[in-house]
N, C-alpha and C. Protein backbone atom coordinates (compact mmCIF):
# COMPACT_ATOMS: atom_id res chain seq x y z
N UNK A 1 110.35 58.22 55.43
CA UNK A 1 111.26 58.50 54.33
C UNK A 1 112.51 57.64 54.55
N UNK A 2 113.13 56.36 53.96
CA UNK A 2 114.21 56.23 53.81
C UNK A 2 115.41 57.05 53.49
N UNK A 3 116.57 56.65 53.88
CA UNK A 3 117.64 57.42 54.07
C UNK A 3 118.24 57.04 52.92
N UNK A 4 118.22 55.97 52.11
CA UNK A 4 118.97 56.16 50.71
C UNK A 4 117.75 56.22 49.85
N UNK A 5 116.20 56.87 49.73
CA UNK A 5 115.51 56.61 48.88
C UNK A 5 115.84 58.58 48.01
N UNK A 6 115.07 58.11 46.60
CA UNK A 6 115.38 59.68 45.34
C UNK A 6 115.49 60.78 46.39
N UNK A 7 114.18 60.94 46.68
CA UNK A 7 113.64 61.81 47.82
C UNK A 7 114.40 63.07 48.80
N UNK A 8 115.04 61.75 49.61
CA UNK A 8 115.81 61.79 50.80
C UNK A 8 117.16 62.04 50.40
N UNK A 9 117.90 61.57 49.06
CA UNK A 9 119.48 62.39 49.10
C UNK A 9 119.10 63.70 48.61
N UNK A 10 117.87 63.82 47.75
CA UNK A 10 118.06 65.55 47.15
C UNK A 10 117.35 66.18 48.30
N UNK A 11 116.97 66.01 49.13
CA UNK A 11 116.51 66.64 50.16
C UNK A 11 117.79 67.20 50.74
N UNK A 12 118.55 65.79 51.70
CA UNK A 12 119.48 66.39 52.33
C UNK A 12 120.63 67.09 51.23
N UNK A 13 120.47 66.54 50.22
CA UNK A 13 121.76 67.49 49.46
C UNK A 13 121.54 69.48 48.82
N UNK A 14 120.36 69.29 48.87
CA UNK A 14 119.76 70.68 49.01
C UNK A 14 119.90 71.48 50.01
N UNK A 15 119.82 70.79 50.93
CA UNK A 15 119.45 71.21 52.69
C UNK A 15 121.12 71.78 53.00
N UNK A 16 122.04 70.66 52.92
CA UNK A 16 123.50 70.50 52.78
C UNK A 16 124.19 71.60 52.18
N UNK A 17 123.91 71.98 50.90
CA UNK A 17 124.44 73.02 50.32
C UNK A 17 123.98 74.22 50.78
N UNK A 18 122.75 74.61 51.18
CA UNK A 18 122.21 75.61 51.50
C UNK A 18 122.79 76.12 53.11
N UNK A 19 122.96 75.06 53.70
CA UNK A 19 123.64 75.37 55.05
C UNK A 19 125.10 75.38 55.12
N UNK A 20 125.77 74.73 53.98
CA UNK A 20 127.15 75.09 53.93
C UNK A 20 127.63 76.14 52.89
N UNK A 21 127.44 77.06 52.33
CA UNK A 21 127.14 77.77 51.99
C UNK A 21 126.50 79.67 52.51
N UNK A 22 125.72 78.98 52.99
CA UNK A 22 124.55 80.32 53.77
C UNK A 22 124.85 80.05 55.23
N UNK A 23 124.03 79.00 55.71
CA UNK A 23 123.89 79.44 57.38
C UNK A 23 124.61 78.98 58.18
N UNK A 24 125.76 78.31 57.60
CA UNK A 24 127.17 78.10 58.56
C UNK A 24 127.96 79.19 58.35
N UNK A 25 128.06 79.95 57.58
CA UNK A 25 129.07 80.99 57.21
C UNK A 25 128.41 82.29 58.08
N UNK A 26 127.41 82.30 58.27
CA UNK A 26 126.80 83.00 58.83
C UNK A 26 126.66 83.09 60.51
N UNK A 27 126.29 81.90 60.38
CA UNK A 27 126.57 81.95 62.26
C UNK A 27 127.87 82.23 62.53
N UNK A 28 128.69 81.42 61.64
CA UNK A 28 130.31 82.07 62.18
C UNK A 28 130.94 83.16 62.30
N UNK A 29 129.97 83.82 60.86
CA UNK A 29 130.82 85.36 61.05
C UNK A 29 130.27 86.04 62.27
N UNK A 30 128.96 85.30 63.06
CA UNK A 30 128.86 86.39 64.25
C UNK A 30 129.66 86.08 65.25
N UNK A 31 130.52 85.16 65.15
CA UNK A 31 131.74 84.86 66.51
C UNK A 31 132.70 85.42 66.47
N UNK A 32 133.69 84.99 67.35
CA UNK A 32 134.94 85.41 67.40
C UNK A 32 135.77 84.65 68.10
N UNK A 33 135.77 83.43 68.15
CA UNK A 33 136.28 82.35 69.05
C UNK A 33 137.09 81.75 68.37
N UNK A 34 137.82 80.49 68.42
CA UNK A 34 138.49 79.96 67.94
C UNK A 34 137.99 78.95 66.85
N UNK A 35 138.61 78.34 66.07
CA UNK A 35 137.59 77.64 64.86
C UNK A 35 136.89 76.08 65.33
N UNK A 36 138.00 75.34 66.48
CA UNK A 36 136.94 74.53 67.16
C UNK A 36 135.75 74.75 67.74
N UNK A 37 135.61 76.17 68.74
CA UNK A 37 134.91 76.03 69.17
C UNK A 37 133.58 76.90 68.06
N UNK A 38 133.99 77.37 67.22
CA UNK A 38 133.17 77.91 66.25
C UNK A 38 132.40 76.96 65.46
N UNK A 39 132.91 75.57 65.10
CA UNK A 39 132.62 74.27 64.95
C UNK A 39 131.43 73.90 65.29
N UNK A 40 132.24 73.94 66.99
CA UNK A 40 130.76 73.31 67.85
C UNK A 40 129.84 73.73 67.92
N UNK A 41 129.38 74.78 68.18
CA UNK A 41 128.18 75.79 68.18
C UNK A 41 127.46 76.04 66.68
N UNK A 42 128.01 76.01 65.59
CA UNK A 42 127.21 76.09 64.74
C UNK A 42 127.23 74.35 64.30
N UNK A 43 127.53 73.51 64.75
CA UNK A 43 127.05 71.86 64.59
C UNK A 43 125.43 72.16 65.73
N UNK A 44 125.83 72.85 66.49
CA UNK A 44 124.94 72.50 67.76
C UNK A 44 123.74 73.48 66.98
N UNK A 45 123.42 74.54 66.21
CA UNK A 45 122.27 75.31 65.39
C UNK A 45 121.82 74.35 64.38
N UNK A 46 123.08 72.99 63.80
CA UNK A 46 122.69 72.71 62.66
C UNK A 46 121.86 71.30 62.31
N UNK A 47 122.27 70.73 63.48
CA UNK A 47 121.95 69.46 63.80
C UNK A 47 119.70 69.03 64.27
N UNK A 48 119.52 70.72 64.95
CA UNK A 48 118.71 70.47 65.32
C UNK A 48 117.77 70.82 64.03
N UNK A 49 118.74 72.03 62.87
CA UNK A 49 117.54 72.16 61.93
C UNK A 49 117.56 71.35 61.01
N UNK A 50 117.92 70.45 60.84
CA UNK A 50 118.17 68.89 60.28
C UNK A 50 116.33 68.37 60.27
N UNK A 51 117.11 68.03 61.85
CA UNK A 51 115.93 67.59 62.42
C UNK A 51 114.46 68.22 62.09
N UNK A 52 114.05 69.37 62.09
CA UNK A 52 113.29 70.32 62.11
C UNK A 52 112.69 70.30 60.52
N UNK A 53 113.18 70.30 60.03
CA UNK A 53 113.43 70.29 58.56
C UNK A 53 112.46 69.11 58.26
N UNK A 54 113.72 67.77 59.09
CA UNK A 54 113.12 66.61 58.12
C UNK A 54 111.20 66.42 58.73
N UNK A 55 111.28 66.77 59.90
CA UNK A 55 109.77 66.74 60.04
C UNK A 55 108.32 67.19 59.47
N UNK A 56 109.28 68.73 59.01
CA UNK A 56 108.58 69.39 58.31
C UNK A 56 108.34 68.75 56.83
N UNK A 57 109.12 68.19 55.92
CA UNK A 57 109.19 67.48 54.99
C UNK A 57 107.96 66.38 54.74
N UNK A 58 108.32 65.52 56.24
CA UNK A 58 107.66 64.56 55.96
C UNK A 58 105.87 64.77 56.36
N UNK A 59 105.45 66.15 57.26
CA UNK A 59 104.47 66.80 57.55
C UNK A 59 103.52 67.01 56.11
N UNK A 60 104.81 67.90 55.58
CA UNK A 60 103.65 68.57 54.59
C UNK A 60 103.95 68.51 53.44
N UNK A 61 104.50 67.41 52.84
CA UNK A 61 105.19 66.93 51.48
C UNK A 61 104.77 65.56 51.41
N UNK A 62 105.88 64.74 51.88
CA UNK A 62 105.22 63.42 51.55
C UNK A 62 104.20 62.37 51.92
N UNK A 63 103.83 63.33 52.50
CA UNK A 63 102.50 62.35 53.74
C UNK A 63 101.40 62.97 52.35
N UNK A 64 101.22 63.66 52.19
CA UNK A 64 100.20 64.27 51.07
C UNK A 64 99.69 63.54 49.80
């Protein structure tokens, strides 16, 4: 999957909203730390489901 192809921005811009929105707000409200380090830790949940995601994508979507 190219990174500027149709595909690939509504992917990540779907993906994007849904995690800024839903599951960043979410991991945060279970902390209580300061907002850097609240930052880091939900970069560090978000980065990997990126990843996770795009595999899955290219698994069972566009390989098809």
């Amino acid at each position: 999957m190219k990174l500027f192809s149709k595909e690939s921005i509504i992917f990540y811009s779907i993906l994007g909203a849904f995690t800024g929105f839903v599951i960043a707000p979410f991991i945060r409200s279970l902390m209580d730390y300061s907002t850097p380090v609240e930052l880091l830790i939900t970069t560090c949940f978000i980065i990997p489901m990126y990843i996770i995601a795009k595999r899955l994508l290219l698994k069972f979507f566009i390989n098809n």
